[in-house]
N, C-alpha and C. Protein backbone atom coordinates (compact mmCIF):
# COMPACT_ATOMS: atom_id res chain seq x y z
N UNK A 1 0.83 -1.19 0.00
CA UNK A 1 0.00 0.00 0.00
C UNK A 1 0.87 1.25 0.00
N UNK A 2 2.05 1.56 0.36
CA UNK A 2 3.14 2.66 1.17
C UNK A 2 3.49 2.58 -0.52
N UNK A 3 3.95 1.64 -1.37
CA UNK A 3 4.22 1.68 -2.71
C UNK A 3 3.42 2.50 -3.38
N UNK A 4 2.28 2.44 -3.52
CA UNK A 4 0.87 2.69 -4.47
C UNK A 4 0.78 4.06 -3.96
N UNK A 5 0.67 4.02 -2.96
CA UNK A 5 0.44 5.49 -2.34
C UNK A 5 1.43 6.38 -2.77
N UNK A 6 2.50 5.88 -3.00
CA UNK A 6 4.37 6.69 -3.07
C UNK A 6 4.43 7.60 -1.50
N UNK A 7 4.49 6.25 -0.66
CA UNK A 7 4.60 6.83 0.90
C UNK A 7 6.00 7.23 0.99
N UNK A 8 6.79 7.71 1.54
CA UNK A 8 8.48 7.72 2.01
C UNK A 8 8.62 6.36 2.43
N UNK A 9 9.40 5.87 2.22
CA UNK A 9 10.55 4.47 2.96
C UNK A 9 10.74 4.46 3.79
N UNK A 10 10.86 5.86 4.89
CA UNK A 10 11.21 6.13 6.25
C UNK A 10 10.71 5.74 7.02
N UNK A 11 9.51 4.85 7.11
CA UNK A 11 9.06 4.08 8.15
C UNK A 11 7.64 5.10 8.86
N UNK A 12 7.17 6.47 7.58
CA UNK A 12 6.49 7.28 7.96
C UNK A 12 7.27 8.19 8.91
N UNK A 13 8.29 8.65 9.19
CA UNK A 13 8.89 9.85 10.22
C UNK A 13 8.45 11.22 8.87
N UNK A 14 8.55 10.95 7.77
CA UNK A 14 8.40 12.02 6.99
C UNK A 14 7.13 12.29 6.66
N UNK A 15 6.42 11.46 6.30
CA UNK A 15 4.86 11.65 6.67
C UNK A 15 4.13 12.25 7.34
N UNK A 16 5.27 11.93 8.51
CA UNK A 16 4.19 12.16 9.81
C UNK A 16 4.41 13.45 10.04
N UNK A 17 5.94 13.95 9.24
CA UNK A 17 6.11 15.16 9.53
C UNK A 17 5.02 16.19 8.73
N UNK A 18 5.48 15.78 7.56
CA UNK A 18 4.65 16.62 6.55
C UNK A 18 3.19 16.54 7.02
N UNK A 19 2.89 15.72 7.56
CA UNK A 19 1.55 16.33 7.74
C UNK A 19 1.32 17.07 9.23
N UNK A 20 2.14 16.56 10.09
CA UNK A 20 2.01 17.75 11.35
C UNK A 20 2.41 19.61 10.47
N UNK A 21 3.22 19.77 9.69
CA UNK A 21 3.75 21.04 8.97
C UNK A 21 1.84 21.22 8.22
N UNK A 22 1.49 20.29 7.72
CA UNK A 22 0.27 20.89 6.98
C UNK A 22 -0.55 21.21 8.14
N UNK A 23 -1.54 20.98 9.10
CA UNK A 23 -2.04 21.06 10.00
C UNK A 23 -1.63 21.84 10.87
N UNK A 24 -0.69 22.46 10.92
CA UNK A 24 0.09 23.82 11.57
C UNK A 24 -0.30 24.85 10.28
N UNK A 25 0.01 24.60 9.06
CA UNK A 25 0.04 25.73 8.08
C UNK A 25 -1.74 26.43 8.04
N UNK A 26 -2.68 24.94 8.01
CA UNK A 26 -3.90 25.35 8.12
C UNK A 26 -4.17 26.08 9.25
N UNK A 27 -3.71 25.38 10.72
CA UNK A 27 -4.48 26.69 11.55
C UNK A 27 -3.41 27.83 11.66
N UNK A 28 -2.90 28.12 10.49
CA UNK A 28 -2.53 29.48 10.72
C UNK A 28 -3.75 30.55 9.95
N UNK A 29 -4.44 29.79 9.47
CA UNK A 29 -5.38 30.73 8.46
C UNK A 29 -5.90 31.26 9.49
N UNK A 30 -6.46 30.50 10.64
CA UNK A 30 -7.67 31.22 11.29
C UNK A 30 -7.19 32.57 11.79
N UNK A 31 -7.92 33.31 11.98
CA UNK A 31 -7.77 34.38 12.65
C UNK A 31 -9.06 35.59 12.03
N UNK A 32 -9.19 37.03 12.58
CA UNK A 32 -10.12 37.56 12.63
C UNK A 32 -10.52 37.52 11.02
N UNK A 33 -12.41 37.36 10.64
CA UNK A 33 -12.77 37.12 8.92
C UNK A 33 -12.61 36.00 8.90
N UNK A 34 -11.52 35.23 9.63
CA UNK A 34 -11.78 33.70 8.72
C UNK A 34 -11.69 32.60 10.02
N UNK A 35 -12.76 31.73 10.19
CA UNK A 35 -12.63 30.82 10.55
C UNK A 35 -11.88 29.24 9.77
N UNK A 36 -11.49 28.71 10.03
CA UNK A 36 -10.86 27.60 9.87
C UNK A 36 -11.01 26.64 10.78
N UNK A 37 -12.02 25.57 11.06
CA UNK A 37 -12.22 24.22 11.72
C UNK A 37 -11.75 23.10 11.23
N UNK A 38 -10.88 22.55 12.00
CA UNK A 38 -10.90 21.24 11.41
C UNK A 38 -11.21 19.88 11.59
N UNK A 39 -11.70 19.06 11.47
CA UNK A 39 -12.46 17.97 12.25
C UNK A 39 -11.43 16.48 12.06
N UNK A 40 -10.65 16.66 12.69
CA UNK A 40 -9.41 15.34 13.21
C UNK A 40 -10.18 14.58 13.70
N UNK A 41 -10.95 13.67 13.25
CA UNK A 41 -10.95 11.94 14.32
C UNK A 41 -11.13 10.95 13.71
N UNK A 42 -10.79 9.87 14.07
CA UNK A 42 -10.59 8.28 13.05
C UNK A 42 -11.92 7.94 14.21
N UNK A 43 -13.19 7.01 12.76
CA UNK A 43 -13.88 6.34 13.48
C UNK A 43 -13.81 5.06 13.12
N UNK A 44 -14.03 4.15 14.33
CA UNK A 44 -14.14 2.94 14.31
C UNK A 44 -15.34 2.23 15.05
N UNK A 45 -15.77 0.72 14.86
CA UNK A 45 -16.84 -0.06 15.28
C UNK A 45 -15.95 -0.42 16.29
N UNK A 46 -16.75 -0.57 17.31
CA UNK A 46 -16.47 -0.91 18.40
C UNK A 46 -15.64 -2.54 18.61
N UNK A 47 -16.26 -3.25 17.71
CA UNK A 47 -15.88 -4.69 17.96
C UNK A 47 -14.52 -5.39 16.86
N UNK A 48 -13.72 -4.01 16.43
CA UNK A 48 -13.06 -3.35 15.90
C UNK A 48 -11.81 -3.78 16.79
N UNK A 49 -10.81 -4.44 16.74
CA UNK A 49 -9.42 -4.14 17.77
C UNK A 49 -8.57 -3.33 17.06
N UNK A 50 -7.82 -2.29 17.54
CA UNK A 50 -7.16 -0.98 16.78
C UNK A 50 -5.70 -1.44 17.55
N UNK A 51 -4.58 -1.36 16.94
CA UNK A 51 -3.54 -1.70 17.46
C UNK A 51 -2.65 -0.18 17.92
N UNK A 52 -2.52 -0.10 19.13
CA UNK A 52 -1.69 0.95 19.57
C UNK A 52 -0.74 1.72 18.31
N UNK A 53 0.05 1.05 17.94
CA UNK A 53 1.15 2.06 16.83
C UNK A 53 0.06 2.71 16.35
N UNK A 54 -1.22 2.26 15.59
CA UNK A 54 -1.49 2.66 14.67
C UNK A 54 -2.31 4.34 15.32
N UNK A 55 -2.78 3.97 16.81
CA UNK A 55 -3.11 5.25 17.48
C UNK A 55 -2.33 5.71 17.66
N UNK A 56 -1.05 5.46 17.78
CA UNK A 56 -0.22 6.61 17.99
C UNK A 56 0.36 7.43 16.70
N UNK A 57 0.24 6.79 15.52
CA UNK A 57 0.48 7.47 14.40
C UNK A 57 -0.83 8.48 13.95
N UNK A 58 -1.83 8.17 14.69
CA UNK A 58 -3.10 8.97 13.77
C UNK A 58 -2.80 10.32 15.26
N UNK A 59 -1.99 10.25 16.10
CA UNK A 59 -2.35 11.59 17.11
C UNK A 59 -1.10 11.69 16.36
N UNK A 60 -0.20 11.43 16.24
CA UNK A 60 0.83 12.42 16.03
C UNK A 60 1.10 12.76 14.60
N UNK A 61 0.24 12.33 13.47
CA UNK A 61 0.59 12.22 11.99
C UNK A 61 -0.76 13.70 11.70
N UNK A 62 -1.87 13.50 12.74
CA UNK A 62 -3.29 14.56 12.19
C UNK A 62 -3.53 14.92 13.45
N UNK A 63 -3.15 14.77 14.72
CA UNK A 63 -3.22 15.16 16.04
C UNK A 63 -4.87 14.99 16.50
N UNK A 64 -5.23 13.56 15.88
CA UNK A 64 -6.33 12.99 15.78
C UNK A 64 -6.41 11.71 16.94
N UNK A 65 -7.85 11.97 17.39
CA UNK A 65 -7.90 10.46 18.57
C UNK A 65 -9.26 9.70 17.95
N UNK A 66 -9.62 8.52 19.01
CA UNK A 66 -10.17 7.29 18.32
C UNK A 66 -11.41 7.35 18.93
N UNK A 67 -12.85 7.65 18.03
CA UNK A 67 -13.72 7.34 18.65
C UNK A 67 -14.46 6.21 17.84
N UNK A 68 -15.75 5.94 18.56
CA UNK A 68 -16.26 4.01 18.40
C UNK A 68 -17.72 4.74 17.72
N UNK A 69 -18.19 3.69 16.72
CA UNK A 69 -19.68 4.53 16.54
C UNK A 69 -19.89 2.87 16.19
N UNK A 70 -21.50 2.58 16.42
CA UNK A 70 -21.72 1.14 16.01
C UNK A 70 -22.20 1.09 14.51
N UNK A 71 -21.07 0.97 13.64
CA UNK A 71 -21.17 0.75 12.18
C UNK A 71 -21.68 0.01 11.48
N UNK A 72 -21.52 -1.64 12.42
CA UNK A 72 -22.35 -2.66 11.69
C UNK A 72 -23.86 -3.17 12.15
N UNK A 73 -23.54 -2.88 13.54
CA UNK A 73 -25.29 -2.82 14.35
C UNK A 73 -25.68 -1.85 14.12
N UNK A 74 -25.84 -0.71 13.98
CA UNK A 74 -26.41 0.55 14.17
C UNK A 74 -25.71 1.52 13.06
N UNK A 75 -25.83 1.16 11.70
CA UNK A 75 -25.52 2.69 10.55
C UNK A 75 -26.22 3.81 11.39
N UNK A 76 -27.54 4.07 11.54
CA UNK A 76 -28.10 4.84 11.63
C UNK A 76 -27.52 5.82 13.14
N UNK A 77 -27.40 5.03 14.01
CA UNK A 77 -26.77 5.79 14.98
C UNK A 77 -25.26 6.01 15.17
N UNK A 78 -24.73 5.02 14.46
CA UNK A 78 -23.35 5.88 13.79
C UNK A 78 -23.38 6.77 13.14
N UNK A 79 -24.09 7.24 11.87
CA UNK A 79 -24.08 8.42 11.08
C UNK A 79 -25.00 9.63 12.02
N UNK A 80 -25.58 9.06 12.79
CA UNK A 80 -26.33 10.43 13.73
C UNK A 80 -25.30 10.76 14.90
N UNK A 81 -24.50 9.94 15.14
CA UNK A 81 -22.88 10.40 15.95
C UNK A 81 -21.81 11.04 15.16
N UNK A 82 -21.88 10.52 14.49
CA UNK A 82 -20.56 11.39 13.14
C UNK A 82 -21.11 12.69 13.17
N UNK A 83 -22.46 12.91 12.52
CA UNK A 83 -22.49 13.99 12.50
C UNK A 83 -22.74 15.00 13.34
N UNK A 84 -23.30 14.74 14.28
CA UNK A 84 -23.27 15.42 15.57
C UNK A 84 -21.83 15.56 16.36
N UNK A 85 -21.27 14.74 15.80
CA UNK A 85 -19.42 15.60 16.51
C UNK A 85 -18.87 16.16 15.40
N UNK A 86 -19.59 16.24 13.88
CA UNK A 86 -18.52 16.96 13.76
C UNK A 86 -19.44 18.41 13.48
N UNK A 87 -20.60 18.63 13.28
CA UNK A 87 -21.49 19.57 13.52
C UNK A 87 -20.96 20.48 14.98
N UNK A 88 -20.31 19.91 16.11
CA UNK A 88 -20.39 20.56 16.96
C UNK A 88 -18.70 21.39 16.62
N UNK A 89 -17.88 20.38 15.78
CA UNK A 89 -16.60 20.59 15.61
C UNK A 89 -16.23 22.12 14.60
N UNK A 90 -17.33 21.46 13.73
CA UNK A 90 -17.45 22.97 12.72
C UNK A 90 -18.45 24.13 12.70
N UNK A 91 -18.90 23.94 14.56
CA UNK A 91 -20.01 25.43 14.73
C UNK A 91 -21.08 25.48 14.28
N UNK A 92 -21.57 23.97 13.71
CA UNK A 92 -22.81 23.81 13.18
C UNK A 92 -22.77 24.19 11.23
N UNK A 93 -21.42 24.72 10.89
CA UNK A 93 -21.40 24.33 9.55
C UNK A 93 -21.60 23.29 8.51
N UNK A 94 -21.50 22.28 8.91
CA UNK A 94 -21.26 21.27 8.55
C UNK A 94 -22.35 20.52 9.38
N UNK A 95 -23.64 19.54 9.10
CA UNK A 95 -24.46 19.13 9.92
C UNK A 95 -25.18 17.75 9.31
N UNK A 96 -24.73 17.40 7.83
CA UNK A 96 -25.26 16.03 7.67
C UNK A 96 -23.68 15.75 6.52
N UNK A 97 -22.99 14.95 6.88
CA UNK A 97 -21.84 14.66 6.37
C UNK A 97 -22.06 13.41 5.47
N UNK A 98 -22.70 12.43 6.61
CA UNK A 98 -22.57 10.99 6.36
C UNK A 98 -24.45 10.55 6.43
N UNK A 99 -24.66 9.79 5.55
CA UNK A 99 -25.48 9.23 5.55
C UNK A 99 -25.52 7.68 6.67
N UNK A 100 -26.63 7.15 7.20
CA UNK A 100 -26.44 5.43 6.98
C UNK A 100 -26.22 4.47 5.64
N UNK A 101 -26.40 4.85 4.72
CA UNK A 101 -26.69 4.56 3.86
C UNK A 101 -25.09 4.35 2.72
N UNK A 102 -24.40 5.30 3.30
CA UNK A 102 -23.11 5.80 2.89
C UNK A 102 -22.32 5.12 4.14
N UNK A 103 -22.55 4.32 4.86
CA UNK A 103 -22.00 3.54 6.24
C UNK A 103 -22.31 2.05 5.58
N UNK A 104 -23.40 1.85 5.26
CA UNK A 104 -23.24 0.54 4.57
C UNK A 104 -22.05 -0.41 4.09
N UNK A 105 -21.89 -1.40 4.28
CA UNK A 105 -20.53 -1.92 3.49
C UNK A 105 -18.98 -1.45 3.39
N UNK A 106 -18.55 -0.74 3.80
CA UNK A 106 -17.75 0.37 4.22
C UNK A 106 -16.58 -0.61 4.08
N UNK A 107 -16.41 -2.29 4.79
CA UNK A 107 -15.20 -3.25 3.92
C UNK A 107 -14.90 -3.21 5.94
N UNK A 108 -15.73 -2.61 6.67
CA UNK A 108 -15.18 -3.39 8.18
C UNK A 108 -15.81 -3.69 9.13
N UNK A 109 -15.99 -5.28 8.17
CA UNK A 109 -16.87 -6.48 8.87
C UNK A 109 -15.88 -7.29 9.14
């Protein structure tokens, strides 16, 4: 996948950099006239096992943490959690992102 993608070889240290440098460059926009929100979080199904490295690369690669929504029992109240955090994330800009429907089949069963 790191091939296809044309990731660095470095084991991601450059990755991780470049994208902490992007995510610094973005919230430099904000300031008075312009808002700039950004909505950092990896979701996962609960019944889901997430292996530590990989949380520690999503806080320090997007300064992003791990929340659970029930994807395969519950589309519907997963996509009414998505969007309600990130509705609250972007000030209510942003208020129907994800469908259930668009949760369907998603490939993590």
């Amino acid at each position: 996948m790191a091939q296809v993608l044309h990731l660095p070889a470095d084991g991601g240290t450059a990755l991780a950099a470049g994208l902490q440098a992007r995510s610094r460059a973005l919230s430099g926009l904000d300031r008075p006239g312009v808002t700039l929100t950004a909505s950092n979080q990896v979701w996962a199904d609960p019944a889901l096992a997430t292996l530590p490295g990989y949380l520690d690369s999503v806080a320090t690669g997007y300064d992003a943490g791990l929340a659970q929504a029930p994807f395969t029992t519950d589309p519907g109240k997963a996509a009414a959690e998505i969007n309600s955090a990130i509705s609250a994330q972007t000030h209510g800009h942003i208020n129907n992102l994800v469908t259930p429907g668009s949760l369907a089949q998603i490939g993590w069963y």
